[in-house]
PDB file of N, CA and C in Angstrom:
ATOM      1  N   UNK A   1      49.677 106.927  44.057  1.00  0.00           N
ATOM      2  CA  UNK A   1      50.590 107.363  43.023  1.00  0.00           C
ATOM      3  C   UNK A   1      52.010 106.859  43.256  1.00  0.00           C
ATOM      4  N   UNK A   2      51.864 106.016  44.251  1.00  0.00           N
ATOM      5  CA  UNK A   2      53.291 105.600  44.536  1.00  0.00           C
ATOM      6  C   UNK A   2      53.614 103.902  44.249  1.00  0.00           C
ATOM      7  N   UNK A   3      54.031 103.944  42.734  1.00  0.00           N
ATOM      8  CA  UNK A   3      53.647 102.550  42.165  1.00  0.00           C
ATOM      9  C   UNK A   3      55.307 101.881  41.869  1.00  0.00           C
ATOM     10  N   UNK A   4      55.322 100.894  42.128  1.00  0.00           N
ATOM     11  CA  UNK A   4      56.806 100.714  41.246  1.00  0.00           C
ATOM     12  C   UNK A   4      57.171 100.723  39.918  1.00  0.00           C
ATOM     13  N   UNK A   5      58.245 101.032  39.228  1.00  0.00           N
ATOM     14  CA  UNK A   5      58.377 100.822  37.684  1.00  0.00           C
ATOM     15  C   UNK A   5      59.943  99.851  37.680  1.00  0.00           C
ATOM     16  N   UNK A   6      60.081  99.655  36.687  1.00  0.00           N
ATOM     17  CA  UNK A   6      61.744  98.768  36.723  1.00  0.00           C
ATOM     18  C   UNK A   6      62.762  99.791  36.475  1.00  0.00           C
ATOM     19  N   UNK A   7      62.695 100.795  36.416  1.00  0.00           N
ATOM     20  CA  UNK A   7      64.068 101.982  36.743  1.00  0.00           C
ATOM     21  C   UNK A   7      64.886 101.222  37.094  1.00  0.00           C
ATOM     22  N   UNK A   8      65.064 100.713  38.235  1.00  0.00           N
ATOM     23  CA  UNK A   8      66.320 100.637  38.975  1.00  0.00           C
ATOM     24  C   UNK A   8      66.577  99.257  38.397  1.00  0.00           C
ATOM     25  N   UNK A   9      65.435  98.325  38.069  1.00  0.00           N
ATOM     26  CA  UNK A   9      65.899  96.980  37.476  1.00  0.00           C
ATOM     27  C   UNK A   9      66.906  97.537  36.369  1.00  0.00           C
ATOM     28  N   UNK A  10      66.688  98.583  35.392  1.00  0.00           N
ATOM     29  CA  UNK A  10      66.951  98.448  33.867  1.00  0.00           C
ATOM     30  C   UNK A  10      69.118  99.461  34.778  1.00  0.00           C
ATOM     31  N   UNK A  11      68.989  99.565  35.819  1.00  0.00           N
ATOM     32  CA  UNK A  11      69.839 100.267  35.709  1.00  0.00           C
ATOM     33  C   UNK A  11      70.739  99.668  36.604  1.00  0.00           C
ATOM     34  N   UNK A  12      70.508  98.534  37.155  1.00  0.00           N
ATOM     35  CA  UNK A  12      71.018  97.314  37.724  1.00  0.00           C
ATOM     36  C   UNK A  12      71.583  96.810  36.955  1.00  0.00           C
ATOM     37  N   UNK A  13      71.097  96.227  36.223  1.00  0.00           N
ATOM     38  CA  UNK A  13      71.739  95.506  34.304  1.00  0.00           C
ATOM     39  C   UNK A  13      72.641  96.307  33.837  1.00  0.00           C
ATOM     40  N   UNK A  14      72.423  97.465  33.728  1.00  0.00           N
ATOM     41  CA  UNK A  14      73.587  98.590  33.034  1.00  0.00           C
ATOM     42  C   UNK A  14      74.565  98.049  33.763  1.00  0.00           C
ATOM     43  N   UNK A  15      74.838  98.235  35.109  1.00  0.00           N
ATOM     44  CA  UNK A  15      75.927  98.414  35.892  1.00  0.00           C
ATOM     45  C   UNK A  15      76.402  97.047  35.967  1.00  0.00           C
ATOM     46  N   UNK A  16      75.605  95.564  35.956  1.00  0.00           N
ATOM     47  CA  UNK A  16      76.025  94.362  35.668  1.00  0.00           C
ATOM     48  C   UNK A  16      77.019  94.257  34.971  1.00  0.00           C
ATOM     49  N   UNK A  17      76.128  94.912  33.429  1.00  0.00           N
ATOM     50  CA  UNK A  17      76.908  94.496  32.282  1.00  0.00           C
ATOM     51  C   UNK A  17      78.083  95.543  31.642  1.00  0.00           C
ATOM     52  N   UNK A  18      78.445  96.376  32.289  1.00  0.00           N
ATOM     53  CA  UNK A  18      79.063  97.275  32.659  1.00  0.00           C
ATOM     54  C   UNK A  18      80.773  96.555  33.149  1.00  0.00           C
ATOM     55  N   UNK A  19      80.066  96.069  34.484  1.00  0.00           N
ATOM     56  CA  UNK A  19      80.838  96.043  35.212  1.00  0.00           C
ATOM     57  C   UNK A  19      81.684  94.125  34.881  1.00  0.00           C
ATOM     58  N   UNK A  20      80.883  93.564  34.045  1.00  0.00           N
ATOM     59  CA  UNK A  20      81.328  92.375  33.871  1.00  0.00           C
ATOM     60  C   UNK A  20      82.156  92.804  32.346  1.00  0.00           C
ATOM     61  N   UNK A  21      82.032  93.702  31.594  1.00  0.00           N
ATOM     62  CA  UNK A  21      82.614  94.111  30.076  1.00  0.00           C
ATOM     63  C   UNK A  21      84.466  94.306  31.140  1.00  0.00           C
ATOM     64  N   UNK A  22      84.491  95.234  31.586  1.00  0.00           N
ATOM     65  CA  UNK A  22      85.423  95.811  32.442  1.00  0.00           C
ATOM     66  C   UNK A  22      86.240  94.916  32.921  1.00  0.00           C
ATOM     67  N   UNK A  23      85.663  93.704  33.450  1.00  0.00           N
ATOM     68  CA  UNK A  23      86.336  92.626  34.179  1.00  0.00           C
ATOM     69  C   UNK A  23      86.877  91.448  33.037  1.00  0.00           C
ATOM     70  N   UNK A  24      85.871  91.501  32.056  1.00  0.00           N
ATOM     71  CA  UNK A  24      86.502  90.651  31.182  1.00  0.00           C
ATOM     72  C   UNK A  24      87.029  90.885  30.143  1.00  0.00           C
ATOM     73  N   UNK A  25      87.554  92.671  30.169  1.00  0.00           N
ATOM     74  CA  UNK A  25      88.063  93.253  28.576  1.00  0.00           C
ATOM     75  C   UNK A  25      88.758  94.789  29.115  1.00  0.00           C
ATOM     76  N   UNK A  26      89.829  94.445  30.450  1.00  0.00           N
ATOM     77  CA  UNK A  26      89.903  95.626  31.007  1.00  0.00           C
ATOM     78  C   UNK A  26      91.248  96.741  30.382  1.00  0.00           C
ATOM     79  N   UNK A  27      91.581  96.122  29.084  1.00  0.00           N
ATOM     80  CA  UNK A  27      92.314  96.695  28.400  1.00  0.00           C
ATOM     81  C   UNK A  27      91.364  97.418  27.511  1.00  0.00           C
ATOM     82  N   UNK A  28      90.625  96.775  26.892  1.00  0.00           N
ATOM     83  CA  UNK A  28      89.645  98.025  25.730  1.00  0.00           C
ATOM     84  C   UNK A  28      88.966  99.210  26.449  1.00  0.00           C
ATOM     85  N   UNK A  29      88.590  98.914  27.477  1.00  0.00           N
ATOM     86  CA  UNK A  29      88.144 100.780  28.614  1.00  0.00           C
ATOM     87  C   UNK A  29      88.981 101.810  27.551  1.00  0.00           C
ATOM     88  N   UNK A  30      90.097 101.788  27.826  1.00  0.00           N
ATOM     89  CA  UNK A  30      90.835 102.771  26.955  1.00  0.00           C
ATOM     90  C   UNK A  30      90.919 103.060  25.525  1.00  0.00           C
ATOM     91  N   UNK A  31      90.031 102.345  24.445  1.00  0.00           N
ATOM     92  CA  UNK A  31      89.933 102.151  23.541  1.00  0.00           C
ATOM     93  C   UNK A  31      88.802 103.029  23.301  1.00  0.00           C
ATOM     94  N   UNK A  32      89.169 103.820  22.046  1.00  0.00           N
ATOM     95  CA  UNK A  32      87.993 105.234  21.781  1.00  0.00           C
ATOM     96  C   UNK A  32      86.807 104.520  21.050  1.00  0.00           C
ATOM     97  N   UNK A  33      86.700 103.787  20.441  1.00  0.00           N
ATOM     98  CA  UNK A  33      85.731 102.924  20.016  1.00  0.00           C
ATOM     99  C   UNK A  33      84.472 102.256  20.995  1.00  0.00           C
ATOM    100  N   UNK A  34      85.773 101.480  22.233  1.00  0.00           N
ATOM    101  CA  UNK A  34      85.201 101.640  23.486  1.00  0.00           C
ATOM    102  C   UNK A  34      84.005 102.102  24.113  1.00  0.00           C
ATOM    103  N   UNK A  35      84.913 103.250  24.210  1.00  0.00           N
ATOM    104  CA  UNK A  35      84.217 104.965  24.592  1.00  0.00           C
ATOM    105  C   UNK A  35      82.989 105.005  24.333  1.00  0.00           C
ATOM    106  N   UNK A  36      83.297 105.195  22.645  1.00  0.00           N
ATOM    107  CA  UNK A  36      81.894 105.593  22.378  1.00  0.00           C
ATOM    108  C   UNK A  36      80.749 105.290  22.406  1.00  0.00           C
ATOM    109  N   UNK A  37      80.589 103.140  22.098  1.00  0.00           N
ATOM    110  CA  UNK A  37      79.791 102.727  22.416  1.00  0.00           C
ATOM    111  C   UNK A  37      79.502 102.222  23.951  1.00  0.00           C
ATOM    112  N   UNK A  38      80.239 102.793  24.964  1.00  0.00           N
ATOM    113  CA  UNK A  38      79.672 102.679  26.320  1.00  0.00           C
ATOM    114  C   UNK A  38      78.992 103.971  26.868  1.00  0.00           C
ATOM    115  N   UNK A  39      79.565 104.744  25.914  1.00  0.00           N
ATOM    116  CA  UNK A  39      78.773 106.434  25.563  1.00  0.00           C
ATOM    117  C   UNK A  39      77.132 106.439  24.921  1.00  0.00           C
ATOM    118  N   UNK A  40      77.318 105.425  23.830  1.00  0.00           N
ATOM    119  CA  UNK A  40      75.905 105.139  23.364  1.00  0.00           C
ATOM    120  C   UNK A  40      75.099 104.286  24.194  1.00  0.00           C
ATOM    121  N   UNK A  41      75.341 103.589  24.795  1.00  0.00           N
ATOM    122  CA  UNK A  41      74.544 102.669  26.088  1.00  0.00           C
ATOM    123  C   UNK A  41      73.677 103.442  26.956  1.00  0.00           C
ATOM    124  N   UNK A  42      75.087 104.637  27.075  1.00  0.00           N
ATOM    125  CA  UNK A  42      75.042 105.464  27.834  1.00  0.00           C
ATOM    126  C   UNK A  42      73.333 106.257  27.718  1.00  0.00           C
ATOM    127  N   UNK A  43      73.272 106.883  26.899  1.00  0.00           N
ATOM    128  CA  UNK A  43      72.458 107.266  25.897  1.00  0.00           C
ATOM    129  C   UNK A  43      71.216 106.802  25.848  1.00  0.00           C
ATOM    130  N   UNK A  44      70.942 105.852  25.764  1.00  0.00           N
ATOM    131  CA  UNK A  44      70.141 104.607  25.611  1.00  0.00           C
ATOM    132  C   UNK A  44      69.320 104.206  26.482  1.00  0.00           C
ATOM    133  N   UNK A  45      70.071 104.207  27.798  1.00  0.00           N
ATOM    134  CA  UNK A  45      68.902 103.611  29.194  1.00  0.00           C
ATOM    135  C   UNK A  45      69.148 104.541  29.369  1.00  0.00           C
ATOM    136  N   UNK A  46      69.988 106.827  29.196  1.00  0.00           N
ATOM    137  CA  UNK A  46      68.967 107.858  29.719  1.00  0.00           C
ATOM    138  C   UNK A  46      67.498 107.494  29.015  1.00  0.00           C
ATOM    139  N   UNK A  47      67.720 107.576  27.841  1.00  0.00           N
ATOM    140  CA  UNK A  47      66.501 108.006  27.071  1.00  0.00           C
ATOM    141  C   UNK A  47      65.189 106.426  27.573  1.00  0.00           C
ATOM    142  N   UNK A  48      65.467 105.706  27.684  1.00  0.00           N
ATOM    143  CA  UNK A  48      64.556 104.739  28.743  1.00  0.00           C
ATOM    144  C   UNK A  48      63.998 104.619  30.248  1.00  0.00           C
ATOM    145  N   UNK A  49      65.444 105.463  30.419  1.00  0.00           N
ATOM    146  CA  UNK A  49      64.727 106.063  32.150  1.00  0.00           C
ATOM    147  C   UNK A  49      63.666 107.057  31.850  1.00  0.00           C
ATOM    148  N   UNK A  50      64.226 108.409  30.785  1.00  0.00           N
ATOM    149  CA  UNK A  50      62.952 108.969  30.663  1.00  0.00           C
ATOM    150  C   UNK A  50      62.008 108.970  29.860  1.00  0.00           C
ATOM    151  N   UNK A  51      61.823 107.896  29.410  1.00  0.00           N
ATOM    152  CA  UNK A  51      60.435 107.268  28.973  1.00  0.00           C
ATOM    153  C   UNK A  51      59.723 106.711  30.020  1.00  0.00           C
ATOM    154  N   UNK A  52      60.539 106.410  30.872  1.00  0.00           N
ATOM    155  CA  UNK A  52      59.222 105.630  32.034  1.00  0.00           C
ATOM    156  C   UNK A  52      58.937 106.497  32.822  1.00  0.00           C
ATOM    157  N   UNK A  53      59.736 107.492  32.899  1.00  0.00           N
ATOM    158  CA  UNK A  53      59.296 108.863  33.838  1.00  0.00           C
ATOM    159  C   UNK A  53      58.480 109.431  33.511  1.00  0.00           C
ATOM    160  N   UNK A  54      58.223 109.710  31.927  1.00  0.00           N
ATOM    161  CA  UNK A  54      57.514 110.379  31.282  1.00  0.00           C
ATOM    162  C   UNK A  54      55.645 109.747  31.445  1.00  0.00           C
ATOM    163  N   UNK A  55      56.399 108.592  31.017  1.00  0.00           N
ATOM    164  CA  UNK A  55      54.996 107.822  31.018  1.00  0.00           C
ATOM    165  C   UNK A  55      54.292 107.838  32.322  1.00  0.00           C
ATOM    166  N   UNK A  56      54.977 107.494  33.219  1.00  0.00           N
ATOM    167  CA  UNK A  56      54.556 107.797  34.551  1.00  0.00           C
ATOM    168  C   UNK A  56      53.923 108.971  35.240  1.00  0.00           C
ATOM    169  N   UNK A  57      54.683 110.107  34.071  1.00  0.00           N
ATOM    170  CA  UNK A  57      54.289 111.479  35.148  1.00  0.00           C
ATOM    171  C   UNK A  57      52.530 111.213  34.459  1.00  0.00           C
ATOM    172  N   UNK A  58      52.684 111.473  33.192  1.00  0.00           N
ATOM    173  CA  UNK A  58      51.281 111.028  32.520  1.00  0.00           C
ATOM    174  C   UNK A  58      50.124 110.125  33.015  1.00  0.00           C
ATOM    175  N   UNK A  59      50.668 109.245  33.416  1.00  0.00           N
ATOM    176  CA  UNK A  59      49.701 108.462  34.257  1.00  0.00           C
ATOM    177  C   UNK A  59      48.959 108.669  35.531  1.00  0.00           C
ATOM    178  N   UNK A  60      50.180 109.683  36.326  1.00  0.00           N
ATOM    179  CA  UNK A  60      50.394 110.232  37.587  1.00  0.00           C
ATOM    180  C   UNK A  60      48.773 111.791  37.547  1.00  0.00           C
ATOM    181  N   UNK A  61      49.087 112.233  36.500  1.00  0.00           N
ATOM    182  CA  UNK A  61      48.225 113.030  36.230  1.00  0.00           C
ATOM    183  C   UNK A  61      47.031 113.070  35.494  1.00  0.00           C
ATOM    184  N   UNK A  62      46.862 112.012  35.065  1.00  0.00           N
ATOM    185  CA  UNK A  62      45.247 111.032  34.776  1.00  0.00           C
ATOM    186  C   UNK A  62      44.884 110.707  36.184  1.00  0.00           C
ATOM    187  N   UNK A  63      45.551 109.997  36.764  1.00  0.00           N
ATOM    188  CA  UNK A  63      45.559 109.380  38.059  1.00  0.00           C
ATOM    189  C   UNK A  63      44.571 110.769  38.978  1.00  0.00           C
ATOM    190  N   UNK A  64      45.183 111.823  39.166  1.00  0.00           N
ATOM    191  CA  UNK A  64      44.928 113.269  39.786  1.00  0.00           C
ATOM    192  C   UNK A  64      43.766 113.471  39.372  1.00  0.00           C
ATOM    193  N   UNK A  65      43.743 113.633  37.881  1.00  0.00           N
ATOM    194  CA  UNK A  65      42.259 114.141  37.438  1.00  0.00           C
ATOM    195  C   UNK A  65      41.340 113.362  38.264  1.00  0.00           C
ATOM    196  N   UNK A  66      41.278 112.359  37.622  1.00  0.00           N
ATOM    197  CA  UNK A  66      40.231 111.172  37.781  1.00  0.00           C
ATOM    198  C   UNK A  66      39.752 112.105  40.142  1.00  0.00           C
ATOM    199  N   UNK A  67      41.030 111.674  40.633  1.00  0.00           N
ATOM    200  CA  UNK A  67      40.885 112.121  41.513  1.00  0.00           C
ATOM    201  C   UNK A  67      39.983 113.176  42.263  1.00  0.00           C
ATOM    202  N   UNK A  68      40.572 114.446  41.535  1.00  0.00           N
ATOM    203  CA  UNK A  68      39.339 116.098  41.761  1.00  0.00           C
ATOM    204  C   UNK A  68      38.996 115.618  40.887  1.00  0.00           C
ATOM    205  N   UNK A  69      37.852 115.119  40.181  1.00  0.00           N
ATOM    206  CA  UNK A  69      36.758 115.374  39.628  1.00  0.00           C
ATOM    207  C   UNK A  69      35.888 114.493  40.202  1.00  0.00           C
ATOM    208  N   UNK A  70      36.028 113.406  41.364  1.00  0.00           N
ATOM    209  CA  UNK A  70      35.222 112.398  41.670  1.00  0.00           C
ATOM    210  C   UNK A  70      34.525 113.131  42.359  1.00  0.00           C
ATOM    211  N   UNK A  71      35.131 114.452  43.677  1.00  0.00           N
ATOM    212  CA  UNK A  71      33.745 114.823  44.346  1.00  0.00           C
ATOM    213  C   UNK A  71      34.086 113.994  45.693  1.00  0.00           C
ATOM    214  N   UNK A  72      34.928 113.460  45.651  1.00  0.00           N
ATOM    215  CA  UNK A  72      35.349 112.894  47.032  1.00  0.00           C
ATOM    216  C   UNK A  72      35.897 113.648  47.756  1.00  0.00           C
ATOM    217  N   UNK A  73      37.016 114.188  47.210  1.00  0.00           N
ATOM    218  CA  UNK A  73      37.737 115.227  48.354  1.00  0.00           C
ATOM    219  C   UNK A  73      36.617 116.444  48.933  1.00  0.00           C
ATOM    220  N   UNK A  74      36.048 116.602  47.851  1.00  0.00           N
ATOM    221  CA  UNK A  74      34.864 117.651  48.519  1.00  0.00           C
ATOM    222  C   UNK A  74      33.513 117.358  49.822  1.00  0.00           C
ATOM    223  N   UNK A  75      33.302 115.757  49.554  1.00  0.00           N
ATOM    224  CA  UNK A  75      32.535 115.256  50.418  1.00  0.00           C
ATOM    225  C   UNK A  75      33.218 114.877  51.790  1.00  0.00           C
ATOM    226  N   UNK A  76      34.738 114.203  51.471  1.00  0.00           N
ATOM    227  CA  UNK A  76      35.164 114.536  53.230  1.00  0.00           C
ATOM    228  C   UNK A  76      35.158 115.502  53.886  1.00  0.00           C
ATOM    229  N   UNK A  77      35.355 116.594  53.345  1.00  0.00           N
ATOM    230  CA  UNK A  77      35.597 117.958  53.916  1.00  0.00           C
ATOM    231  C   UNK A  77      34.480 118.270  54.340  1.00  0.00           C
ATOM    232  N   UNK A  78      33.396 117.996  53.590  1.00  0.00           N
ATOM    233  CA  UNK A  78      31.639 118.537  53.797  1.00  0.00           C
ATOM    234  C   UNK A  78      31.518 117.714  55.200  1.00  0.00           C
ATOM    235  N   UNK A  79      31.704 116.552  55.412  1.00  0.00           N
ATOM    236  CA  UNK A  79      31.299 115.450  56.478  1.00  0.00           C
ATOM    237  C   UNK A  79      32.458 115.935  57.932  1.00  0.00           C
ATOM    238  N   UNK A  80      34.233 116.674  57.225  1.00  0.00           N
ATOM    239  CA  UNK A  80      34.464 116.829  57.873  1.00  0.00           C
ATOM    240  C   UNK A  80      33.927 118.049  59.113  1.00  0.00           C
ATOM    241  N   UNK A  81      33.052 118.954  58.462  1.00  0.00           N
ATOM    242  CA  UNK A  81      32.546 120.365  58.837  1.00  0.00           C
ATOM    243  C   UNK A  81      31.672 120.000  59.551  1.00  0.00           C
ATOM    244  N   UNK A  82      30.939 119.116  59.119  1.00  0.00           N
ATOM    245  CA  UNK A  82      29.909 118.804  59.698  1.00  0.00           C
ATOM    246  C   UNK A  82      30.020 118.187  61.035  1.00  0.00           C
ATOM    247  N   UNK A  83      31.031 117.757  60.799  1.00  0.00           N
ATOM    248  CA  UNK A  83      31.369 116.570  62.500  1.00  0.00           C
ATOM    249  C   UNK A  83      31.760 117.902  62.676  1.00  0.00           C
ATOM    250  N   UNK A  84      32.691 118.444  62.787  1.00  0.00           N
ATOM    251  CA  UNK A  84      33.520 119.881  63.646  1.00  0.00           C
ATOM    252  C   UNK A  84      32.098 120.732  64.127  1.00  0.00           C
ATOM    253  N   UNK A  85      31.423 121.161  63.764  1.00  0.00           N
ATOM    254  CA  UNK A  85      30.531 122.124  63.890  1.00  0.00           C
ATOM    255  C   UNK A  85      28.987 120.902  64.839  1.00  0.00           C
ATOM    256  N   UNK A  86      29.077 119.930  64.814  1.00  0.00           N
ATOM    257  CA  UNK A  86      28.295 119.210  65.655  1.00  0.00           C
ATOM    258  C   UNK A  86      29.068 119.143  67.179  1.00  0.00           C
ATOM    259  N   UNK A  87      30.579 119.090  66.816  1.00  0.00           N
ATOM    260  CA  UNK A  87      31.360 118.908  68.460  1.00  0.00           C
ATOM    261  C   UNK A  87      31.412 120.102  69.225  1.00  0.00           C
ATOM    262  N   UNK A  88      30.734 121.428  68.247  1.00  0.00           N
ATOM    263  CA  UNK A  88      30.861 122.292  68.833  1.00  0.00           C
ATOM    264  C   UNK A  88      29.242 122.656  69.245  1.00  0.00           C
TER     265      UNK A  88
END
């Protein structure tokens, strides 16, 4: 369950392009117009971070099912008893 997603890619780019707007327009920062659409960006890769979270947890918990219902975890445990109770 421990898979990579591009989170941190998509939030690398934010801060790129972020940080290159700033360097090449460092008078408009102060500009309410500005604001708002670095407010809506803002906005934008939350609601994309949690889409991949989302999707993920979803997957994460298909992933689980599939898991307890195979009958595996129950058969190590059976094999594990069995070795324990033979060493004894």
């Amino acid at each position: 369950m421990n898979r990579l997603d591009n989170k941190q890619e998509l939030l690398d780019y934010f801060v790129q392009e972020f940080n290159k707007f700033s360097d090449e327009y460092p008078d408009l920062r102060e500009d309410n117009h500005t604001k708002e659409e670095l407010h809506q960006r803002c906005d934008v890769l939350s609601d994309e971070l949690w889409e991949i979270v989302e999707e993920r947890k979803e997957q994460n918990i298909d992933e689980r099912k599939k898991i307890m219902e195979s009958g595996q975890t129950e058969s190590c445990l059976e094999f594990f008893t069995i070795s324990a109770m033979q060493l004894m």
